[in-house]
C-alpha atoms as a PDB file:
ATOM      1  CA  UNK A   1     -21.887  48.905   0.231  1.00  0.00           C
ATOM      2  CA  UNK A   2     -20.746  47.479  -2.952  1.00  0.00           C
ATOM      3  CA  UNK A   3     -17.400  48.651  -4.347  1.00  0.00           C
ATOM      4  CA  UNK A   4     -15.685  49.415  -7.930  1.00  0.00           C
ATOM      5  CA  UNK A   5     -13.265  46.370  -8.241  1.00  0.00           C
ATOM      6  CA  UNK A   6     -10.126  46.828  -8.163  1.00  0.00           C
ATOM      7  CA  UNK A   7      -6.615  45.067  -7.800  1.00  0.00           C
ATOM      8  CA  UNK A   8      -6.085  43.391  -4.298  1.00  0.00           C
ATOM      9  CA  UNK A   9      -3.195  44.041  -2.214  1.00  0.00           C
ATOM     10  CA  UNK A  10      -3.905  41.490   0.890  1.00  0.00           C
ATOM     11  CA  UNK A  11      -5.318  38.337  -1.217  1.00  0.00           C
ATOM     12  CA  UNK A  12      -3.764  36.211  -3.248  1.00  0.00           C
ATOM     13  CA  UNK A  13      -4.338  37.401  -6.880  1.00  0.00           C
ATOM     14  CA  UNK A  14      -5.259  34.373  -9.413  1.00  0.00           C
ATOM     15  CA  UNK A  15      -5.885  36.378 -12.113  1.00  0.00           C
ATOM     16  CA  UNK A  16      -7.264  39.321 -13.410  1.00  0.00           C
ATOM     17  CA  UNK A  17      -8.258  41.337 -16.429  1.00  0.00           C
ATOM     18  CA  UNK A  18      -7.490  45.059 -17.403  1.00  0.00           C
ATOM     19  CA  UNK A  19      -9.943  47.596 -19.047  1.00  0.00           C
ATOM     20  CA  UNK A  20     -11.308  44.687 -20.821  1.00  0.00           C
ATOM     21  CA  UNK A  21     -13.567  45.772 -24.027  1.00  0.00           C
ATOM     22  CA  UNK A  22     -15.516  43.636 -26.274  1.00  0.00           C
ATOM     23  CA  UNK A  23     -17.200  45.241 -29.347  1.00  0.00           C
ATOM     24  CA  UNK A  24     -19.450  44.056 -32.045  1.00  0.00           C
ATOM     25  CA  UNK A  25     -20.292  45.637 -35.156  1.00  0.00           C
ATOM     26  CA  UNK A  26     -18.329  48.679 -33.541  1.00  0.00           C
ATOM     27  CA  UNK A  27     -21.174  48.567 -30.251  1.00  0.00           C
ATOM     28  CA  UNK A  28     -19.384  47.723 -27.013  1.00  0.00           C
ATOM     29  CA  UNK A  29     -20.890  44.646 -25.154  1.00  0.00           C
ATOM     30  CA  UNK A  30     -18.937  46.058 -22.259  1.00  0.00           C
ATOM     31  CA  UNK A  31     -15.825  48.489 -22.013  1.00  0.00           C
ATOM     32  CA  UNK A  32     -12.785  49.031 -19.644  1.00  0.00           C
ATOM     33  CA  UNK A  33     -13.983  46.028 -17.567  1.00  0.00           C
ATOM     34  CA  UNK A  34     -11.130  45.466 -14.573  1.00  0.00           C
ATOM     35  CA  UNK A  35     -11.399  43.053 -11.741  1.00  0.00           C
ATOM     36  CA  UNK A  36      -9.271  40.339 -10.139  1.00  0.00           C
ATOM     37  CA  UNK A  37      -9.540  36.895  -8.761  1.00  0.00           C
ATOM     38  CA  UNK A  38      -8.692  35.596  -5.582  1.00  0.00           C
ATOM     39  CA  UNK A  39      -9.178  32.148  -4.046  1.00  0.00           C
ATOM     40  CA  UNK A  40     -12.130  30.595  -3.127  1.00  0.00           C
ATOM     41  CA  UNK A  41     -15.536  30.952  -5.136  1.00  0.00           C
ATOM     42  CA  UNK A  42     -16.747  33.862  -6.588  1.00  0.00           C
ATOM     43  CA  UNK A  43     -20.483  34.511  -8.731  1.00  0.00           C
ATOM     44  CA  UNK A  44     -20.822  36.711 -11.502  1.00  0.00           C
ATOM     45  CA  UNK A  45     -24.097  37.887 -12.019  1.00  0.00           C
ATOM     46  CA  UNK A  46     -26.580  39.858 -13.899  1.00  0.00           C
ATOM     47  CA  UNK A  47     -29.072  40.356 -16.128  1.00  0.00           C
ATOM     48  CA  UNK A  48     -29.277  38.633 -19.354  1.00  0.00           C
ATOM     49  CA  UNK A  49     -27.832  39.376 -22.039  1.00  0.00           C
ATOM     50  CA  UNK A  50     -25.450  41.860 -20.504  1.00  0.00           C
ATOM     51  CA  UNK A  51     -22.458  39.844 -21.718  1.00  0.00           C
ATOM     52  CA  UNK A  52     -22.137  37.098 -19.016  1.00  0.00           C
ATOM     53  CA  UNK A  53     -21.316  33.947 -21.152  1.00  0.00           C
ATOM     54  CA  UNK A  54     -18.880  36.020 -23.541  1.00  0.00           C
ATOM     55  CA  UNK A  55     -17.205  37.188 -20.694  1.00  0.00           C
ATOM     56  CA  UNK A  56     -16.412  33.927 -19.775  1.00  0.00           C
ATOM     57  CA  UNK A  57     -15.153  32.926 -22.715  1.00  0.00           C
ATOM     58  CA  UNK A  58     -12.977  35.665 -23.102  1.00  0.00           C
ATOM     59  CA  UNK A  59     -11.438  35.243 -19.427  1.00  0.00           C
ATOM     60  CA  UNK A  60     -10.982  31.413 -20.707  1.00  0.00           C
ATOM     61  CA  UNK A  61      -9.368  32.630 -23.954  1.00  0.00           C
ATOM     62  CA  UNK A  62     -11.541  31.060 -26.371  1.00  0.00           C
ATOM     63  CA  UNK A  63     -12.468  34.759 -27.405  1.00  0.00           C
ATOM     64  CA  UNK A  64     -10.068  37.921 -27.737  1.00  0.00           C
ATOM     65  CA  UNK A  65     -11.067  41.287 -26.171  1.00  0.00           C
ATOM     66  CA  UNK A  66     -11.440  43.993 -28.609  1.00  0.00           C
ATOM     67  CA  UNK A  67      -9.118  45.949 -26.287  1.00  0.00           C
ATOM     68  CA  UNK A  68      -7.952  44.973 -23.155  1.00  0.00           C
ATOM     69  CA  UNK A  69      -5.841  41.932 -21.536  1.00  0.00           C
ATOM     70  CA  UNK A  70      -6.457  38.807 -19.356  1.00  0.00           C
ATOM     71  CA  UNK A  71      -3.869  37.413 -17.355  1.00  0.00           C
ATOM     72  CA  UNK A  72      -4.155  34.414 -15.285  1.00  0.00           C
ATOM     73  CA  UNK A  73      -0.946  32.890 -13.492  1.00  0.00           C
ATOM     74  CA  UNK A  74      -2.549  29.698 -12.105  1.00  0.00           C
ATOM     75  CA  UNK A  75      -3.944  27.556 -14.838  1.00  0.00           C
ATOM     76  CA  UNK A  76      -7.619  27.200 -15.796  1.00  0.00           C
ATOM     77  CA  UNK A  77     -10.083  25.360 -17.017  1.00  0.00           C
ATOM     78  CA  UNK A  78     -13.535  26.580 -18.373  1.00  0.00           C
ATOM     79  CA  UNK A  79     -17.189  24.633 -18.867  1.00  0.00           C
ATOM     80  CA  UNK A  80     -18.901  25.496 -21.644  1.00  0.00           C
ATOM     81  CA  UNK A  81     -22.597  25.305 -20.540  1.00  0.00           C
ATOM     82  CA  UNK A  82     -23.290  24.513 -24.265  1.00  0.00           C
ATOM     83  CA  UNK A  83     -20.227  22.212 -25.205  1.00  0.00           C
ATOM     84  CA  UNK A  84     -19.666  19.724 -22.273  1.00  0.00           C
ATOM     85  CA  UNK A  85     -17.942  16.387 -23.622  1.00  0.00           C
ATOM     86  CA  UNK A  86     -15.836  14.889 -26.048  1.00  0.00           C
ATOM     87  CA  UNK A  87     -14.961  11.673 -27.040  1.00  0.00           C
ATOM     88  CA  UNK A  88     -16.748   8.205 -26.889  1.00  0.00           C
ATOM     89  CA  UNK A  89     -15.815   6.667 -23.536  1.00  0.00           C
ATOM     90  CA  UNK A  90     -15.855   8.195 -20.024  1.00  0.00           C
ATOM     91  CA  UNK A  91     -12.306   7.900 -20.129  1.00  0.00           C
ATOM     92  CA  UNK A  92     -12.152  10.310 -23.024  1.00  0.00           C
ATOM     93  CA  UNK A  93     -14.556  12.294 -21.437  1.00  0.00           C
ATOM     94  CA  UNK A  94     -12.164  12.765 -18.435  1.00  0.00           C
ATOM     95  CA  UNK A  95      -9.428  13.451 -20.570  1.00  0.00           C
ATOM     96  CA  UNK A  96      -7.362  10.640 -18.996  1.00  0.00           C
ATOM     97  CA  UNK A  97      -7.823   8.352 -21.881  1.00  0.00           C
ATOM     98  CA  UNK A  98      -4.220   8.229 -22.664  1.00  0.00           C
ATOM     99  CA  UNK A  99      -3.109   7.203 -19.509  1.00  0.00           C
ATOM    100  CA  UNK A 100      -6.189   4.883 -18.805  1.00  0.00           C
ATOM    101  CA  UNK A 101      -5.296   2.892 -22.169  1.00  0.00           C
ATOM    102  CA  UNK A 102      -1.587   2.927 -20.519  1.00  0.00           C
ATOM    103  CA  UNK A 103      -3.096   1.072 -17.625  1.00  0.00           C
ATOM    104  CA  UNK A 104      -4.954  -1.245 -19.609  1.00  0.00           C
ATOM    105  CA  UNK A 105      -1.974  -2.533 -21.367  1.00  0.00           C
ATOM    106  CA  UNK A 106      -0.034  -2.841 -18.436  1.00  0.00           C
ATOM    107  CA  UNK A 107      -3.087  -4.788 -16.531  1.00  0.00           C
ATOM    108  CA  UNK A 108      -3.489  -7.004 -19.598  1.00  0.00           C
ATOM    109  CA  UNK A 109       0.233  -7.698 -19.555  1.00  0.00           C
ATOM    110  CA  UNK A 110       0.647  -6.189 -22.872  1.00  0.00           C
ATOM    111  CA  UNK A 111       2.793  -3.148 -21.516  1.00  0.00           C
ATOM    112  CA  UNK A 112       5.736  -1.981 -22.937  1.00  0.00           C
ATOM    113  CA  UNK A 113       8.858  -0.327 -21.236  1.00  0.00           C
ATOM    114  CA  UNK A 114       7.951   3.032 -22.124  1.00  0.00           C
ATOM    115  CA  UNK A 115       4.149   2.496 -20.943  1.00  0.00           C
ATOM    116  CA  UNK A 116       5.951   1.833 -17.342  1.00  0.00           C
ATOM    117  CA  UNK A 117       7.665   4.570 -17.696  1.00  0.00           C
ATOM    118  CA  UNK A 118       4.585   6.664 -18.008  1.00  0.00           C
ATOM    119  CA  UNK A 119       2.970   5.345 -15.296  1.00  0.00           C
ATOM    120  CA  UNK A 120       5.740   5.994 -12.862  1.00  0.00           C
ATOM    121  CA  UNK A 121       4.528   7.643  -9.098  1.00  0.00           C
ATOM    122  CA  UNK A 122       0.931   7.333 -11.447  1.00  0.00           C
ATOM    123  CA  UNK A 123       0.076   4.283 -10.029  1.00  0.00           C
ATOM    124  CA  UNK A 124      -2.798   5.776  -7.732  1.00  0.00           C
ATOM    125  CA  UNK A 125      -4.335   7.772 -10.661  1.00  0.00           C
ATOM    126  CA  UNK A 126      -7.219   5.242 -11.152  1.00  0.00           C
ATOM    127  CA  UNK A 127      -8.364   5.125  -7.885  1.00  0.00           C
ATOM    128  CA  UNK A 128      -8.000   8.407  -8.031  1.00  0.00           C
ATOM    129  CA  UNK A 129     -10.432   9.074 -11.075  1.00  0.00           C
ATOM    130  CA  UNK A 130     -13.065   6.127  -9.834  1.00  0.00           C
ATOM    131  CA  UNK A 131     -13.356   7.789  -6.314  1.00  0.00           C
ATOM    132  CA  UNK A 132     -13.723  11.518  -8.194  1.00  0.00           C
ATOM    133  CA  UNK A 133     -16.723   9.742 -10.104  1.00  0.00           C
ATOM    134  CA  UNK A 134     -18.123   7.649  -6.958  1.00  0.00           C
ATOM    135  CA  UNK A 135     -18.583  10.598  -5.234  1.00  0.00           C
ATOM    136  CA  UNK A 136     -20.828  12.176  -7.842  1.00  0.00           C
ATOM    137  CA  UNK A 137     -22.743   9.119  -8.116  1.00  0.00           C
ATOM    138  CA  UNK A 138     -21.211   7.794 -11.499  1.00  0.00           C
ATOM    139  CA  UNK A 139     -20.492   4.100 -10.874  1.00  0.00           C
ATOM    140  CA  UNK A 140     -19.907   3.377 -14.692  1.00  0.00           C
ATOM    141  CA  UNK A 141     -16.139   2.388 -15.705  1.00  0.00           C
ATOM    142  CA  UNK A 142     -13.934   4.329 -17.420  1.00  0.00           C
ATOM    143  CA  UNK A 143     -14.368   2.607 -20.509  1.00  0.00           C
ATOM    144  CA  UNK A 144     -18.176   2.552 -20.692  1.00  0.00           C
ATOM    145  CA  UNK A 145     -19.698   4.965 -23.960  1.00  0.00           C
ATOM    146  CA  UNK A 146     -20.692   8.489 -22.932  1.00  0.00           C
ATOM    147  CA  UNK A 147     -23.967   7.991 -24.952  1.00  0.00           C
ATOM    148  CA  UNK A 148     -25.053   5.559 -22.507  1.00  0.00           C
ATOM    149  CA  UNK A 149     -25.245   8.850 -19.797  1.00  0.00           C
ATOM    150  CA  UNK A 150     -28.599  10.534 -18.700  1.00  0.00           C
ATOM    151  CA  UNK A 151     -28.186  14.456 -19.213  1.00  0.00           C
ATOM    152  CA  UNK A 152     -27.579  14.884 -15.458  1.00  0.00           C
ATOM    153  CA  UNK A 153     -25.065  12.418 -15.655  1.00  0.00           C
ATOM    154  CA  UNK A 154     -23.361  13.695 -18.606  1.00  0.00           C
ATOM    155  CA  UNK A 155     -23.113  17.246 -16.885  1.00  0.00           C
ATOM    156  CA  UNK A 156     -21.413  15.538 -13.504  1.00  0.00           C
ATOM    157  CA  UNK A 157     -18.746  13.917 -15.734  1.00  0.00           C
ATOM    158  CA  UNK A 158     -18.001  17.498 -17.465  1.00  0.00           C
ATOM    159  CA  UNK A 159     -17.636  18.962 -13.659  1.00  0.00           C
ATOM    160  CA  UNK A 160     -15.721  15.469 -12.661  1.00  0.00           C
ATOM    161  CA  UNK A 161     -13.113  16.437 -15.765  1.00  0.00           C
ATOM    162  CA  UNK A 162     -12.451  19.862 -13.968  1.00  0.00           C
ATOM    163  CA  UNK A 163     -12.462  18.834 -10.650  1.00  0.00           C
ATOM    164  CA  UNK A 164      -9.887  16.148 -10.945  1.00  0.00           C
ATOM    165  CA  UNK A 165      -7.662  18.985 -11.666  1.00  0.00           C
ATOM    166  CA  UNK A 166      -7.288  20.909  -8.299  1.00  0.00           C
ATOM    167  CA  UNK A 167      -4.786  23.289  -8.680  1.00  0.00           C
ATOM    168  CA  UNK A 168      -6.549  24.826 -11.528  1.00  0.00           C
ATOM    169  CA  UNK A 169      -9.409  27.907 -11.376  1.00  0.00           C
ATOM    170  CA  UNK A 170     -12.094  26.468 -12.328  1.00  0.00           C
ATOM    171  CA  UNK A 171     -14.961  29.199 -15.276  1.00  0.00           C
ATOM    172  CA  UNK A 172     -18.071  27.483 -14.667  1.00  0.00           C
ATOM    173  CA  UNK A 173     -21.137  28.850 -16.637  1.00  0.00           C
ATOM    174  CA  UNK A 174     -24.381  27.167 -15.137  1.00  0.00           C
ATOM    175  CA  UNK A 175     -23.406  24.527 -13.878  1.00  0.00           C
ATOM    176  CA  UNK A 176     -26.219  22.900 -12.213  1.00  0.00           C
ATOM    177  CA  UNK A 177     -28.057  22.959 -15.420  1.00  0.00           C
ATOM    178  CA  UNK A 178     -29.460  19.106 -16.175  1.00  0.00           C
ATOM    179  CA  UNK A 179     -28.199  18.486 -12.263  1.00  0.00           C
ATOM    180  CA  UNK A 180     -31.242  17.119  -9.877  1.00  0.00           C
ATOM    181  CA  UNK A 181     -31.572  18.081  -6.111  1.00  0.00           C
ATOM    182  CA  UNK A 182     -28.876  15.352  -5.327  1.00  0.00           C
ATOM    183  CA  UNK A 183     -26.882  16.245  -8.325  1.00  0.00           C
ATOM    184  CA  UNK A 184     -26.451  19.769  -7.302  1.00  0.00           C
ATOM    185  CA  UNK A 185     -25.703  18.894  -3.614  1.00  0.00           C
ATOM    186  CA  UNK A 186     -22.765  17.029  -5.090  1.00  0.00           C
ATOM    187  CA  UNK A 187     -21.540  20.178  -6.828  1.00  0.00           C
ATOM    188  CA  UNK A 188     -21.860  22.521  -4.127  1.00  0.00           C
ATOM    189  CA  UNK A 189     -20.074  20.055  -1.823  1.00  0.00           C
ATOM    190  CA  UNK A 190     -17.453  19.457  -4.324  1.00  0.00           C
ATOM    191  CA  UNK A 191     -16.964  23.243  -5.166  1.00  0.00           C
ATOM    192  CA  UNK A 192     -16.701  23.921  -1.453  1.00  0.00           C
ATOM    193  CA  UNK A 193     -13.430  21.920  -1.067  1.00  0.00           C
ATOM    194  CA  UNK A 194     -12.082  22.307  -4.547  1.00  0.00           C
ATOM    195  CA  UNK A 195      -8.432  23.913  -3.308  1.00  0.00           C
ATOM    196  CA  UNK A 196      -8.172  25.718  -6.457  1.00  0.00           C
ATOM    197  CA  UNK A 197     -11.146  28.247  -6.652  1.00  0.00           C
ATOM    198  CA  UNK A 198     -13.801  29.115  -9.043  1.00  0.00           C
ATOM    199  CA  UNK A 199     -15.692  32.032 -10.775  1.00  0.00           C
ATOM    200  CA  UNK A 200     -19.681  30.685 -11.403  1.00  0.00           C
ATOM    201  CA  UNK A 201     -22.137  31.841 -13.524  1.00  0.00           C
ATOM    202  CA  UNK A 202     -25.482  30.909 -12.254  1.00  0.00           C
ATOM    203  CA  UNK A 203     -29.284  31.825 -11.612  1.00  0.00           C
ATOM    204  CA  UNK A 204     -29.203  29.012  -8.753  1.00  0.00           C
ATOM    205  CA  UNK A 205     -29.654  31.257  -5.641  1.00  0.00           C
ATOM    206  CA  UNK A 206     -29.178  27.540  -3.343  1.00  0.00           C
ATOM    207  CA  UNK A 207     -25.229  27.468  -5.422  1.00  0.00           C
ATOM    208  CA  UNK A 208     -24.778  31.226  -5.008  1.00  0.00           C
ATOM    209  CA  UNK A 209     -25.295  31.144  -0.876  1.00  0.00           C
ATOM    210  CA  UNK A 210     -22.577  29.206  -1.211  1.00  0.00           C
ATOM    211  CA  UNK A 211     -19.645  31.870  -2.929  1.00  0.00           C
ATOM    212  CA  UNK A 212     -17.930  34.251  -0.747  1.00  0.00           C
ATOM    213  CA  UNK A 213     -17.923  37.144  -3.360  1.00  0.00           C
ATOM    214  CA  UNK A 214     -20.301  38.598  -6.035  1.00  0.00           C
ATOM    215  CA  UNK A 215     -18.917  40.333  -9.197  1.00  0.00           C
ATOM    216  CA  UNK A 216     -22.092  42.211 -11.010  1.00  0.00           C
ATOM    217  CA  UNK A 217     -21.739  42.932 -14.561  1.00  0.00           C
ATOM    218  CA  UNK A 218     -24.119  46.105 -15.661  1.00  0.00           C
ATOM    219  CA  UNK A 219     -23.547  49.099 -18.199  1.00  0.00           C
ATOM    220  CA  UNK A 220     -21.594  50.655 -15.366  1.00  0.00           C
ATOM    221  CA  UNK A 221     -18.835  47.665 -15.551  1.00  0.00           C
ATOM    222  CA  UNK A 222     -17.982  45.247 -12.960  1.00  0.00           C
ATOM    223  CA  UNK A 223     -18.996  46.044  -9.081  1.00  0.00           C
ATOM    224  CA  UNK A 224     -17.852  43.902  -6.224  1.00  0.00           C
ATOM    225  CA  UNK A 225     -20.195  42.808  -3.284  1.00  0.00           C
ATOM    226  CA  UNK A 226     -18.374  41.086  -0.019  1.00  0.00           C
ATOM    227  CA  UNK A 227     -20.504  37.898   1.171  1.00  0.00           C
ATOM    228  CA  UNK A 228     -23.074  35.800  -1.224  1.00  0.00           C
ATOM    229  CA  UNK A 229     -25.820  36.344  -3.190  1.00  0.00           C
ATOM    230  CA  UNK A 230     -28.541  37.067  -0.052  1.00  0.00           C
ATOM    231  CA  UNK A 231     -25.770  39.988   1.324  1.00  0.00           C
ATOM    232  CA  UNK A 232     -25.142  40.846  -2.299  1.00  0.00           C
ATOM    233  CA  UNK A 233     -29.473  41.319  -2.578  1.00  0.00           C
ATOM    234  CA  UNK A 234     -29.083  43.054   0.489  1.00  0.00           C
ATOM    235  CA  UNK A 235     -26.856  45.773  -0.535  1.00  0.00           C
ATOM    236  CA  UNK A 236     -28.706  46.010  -3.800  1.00  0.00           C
ATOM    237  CA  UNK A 237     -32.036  46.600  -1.676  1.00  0.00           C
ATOM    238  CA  UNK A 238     -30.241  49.337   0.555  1.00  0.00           C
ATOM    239  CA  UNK A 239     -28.328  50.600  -2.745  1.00  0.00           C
ATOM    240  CA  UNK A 240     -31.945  50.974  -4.555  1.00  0.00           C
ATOM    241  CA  UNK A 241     -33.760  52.725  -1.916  1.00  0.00           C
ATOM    242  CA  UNK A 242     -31.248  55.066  -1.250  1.00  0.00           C
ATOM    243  CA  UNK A 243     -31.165  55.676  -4.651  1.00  0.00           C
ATOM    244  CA  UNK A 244     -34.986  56.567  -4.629  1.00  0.00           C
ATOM    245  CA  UNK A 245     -34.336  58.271  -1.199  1.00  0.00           C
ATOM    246  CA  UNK A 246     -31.914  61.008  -3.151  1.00  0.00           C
ATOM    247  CA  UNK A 247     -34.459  60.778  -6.396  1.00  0.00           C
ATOM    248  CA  UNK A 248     -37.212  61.682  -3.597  1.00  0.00           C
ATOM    249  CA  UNK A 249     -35.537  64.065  -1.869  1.00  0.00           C
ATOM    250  CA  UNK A 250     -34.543  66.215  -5.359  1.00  0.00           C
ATOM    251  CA  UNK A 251     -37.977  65.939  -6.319  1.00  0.00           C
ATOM    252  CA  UNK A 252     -39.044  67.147  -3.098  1.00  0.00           C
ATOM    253  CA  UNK A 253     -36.061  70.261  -3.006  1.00  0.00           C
ATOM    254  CA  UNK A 254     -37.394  70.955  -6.493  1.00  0.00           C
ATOM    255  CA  UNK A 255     -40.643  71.601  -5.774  1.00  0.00           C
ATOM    256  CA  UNK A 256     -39.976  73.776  -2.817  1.00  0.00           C
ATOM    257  CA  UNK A 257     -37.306  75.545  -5.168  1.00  0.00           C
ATOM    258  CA  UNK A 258     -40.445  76.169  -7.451  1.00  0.00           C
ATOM    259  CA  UNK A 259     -42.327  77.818  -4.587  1.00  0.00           C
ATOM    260  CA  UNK A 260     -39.978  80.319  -3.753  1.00  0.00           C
ATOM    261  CA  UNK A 261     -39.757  81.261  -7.016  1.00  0.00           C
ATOM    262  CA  UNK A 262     -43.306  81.235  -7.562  1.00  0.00           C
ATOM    263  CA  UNK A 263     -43.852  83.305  -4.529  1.00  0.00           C
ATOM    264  CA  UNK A 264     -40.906  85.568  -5.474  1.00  0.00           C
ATOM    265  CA  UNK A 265     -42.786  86.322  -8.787  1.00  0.00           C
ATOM    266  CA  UNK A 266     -46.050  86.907  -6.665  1.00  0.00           C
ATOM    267  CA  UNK A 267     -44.140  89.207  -4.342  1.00  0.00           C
ATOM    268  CA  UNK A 268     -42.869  91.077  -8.112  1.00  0.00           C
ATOM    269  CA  UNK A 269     -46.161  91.453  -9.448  1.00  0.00           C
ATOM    270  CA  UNK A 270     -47.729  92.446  -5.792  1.00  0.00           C
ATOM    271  CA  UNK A 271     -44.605  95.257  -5.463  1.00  0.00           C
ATOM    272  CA  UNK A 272     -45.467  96.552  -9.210  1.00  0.00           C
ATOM    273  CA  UNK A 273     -49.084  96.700  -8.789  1.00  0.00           C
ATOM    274  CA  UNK A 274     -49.146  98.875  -5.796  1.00  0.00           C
ATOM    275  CA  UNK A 275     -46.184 101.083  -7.254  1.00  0.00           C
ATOM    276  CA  UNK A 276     -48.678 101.740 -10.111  1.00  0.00           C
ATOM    277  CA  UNK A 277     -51.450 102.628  -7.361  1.00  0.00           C
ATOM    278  CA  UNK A 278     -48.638 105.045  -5.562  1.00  0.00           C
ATOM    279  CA  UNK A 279     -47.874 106.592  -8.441  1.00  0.00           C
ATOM    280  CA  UNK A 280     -51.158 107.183  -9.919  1.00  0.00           C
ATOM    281  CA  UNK A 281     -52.185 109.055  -6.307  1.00  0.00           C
ATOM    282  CA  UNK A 282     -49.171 111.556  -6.472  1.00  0.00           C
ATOM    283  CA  UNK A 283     -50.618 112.794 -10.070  1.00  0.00           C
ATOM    284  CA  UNK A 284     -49.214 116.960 -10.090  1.00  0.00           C
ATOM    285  CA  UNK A 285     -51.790 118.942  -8.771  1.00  0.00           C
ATOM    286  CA  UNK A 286     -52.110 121.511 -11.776  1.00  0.00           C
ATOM    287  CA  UNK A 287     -53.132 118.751 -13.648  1.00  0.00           C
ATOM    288  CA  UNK A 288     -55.765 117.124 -11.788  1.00  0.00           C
ATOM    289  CA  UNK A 289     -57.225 121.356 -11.177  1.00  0.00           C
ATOM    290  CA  UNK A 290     -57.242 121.147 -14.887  1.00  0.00           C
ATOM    291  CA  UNK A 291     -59.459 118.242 -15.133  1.00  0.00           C
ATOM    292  CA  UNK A 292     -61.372 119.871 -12.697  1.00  0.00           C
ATOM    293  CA  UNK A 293     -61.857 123.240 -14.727  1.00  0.00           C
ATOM    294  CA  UNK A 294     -63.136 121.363 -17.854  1.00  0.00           C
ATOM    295  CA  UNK A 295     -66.499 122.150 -18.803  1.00  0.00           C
ATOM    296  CA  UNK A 296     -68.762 119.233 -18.827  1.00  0.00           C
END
C-alpha cells in the first residue's frame, strides 16, 4: 500500500525537501510537499499540470519555493526538457570545451606550461568523453557544430553531458522525448548503471519499469509507492477499489440506516393510530347514554 513519504532512516539520503510550497498569484501549486531521495532511480508521476516540471525546477534550484527548503548534499544536475544545449560544438555541448581546447593545443604542439598543468592525471578524459558518446551512438568529434545533430541526437548529447558526471543525481524531465526505440534503449541502459542516481519525469511506461520507486504528486502531496510503475498501477488499482468498496459499503449502511428509520416512523404512526382507536372505544358511559337519549 502506498505510503506518506517521509525521511529515511536505513537508506542513504541524497537529498530531500521540507514542507515545500509553491504559490502563484497567492493559489498554491502544491503545499508542505516533503520527501527524500535515496540512490538508485526514482519516477515522479502524475497528472498534468499538477506541478511536475516546476517541481523539478525548484528541486534543481532554478526556481525558489514560496515556503519551504531543498537540500541536496551530493551535487546535481537537471535536464530541462525544453532547454537542452548550449554552445556551437559538441564539445561545448558537453561542457568540456575548456579542457578539449587544452588538448588541442597540447596535440598541435602549441601548449603552454600551464595548459600541462591542467591536464595533469586528465590525460584519459578524451577517451573518456568519445566512449560516453560511442555508446549512445554519436560518432561525431568533439569539435563538429551541434546544428549538424538530428533532434534524437541532440537529446542523447544533453543526457551524454549528465552522464559523464557520475557522482552527481541526475533531474531528468522526459527524457526519451525525440529518442527512437534504439535511442531510448541507450538511456535506460545507461540510467541503469549510472552510480549516482536519478529522479525521472516521464509518461514512458517501457523507462518507468525500469525505477525502483514511484513518488506521485496529487492535491494530497507527495505519496511513495515501493517497486515501478506496473506495482505502483497495482496499488493504485487495489487503492481505487477499496476506495469504492468503503464508498459502496456507506451507501449500502445508509440505506439500511434509512429503513430503520423509515420503519421506526411506520411503527410511530401504526402505535398512534390504534391509541386513537383505544381511546375512542373507552368513551364514559354517561356520555354515550346521552347520545342515546337524544330525540331523533
Amino acid at each position: 500500500m502506498p505510503t506518506q513519504t517521509t525521511s529515511t532512516t536505513n537508506a542513504t539520503v541524497l537529498g530531500h525537501l521540507h514542507q515545500l510550497t509553491l504559490s502563484f498569484d497567492g493559489e498554491p501549486l502544491f503545499a508542505d510537499l516533503s520527501a527524500s531521495f535515496q540512490p538508485g532511480l526514482t519516477g515522479l508521476v502524475g497528472r498534468n499540470g499538477q506541478g511536475k516540471s516546476v517541481l523539478m525546477s525548484v528541486l534543481a534550484g532554478v526556481r525558489a519555493p514560496t515556503s519551504g527548503r531543498v537540500h541536496w548534499s551530493v551535487p546535481i544536475q537537471w535536464l530541462d526538457q525544453l532547454d537542452r544545449l548550449d554552445g556551437p560544438r559538441l564539445a561545448d555541448a558537453l561542457g568540456v570545451s575548456e579542457l578539449f581546447d587544452t588538448f588541442a593545443r597540447v596535440d598541435a604542439g602549441k601548449g603552454s606550461p600551464d595548459d600541462l598543468d591542467r591536464l595533469a592525471d586528465r590525460w584519459l578524459k578524451p577517451a573518456q568523453w568519445q566512449a560516453v558518446l560511442d555508446r549512445a551512438g554519436l560518432s561525431q568529434s568533439l569539435d563538429a557544430p551541434i546544428e549538424q545533430l538530428s533532434g534524437g541526437e541532440r537529446t542523447r548529447l544533453a543526457l551524454c553531458r549528465l552522464l559523464l558526471h557520475p557522482d552527481h543525481y541526475l533531474l531528468l524531465d522526459e527524457p526519451t522525448n525525440h529518442l527512437d526505440a534504439d535511442g531510448r534503449t541507450w538511456l535506460m541502459d545507461a540510467l541503469a548503471q549510472h552510480p549516482g542516481g536519478a529522479l525521472i519525469v516521464s509518461h514512458d511506461r517501457s523507462l518507468l519499469r525500469r525505477v525502483s520507486r514511484i513518488l506521485e504528486l496529487s492535491p494530497q502531496g507527495l505519496t511513495e509507492f515501493g517497486g515501478n510503475v506496473d506495482h505502483y498501477q497495482q496499488q493504485r488499482d487495489l487503492a481505487q477499489q477499496a476506495a469504492e468498496a468503503r464508498a459502496e459499503r456507506l451507501a449500502a449502511e445508509q440505506k439500511q440506516l434509512q429503513r430503520a428509520q423509515q420503519a421506526e416512523l411506520q411503527k410511530a404512526a401504526q402505535r398512534r393510530r390504534q391509541g386513537e382507536q383505544q381511546r375512542k372505544g373507552r368513551q364514559p358511559e354517561h356520555a354515550v347514554t346521552r347520545c342515546a337519549q337524544e330525540p331523533g
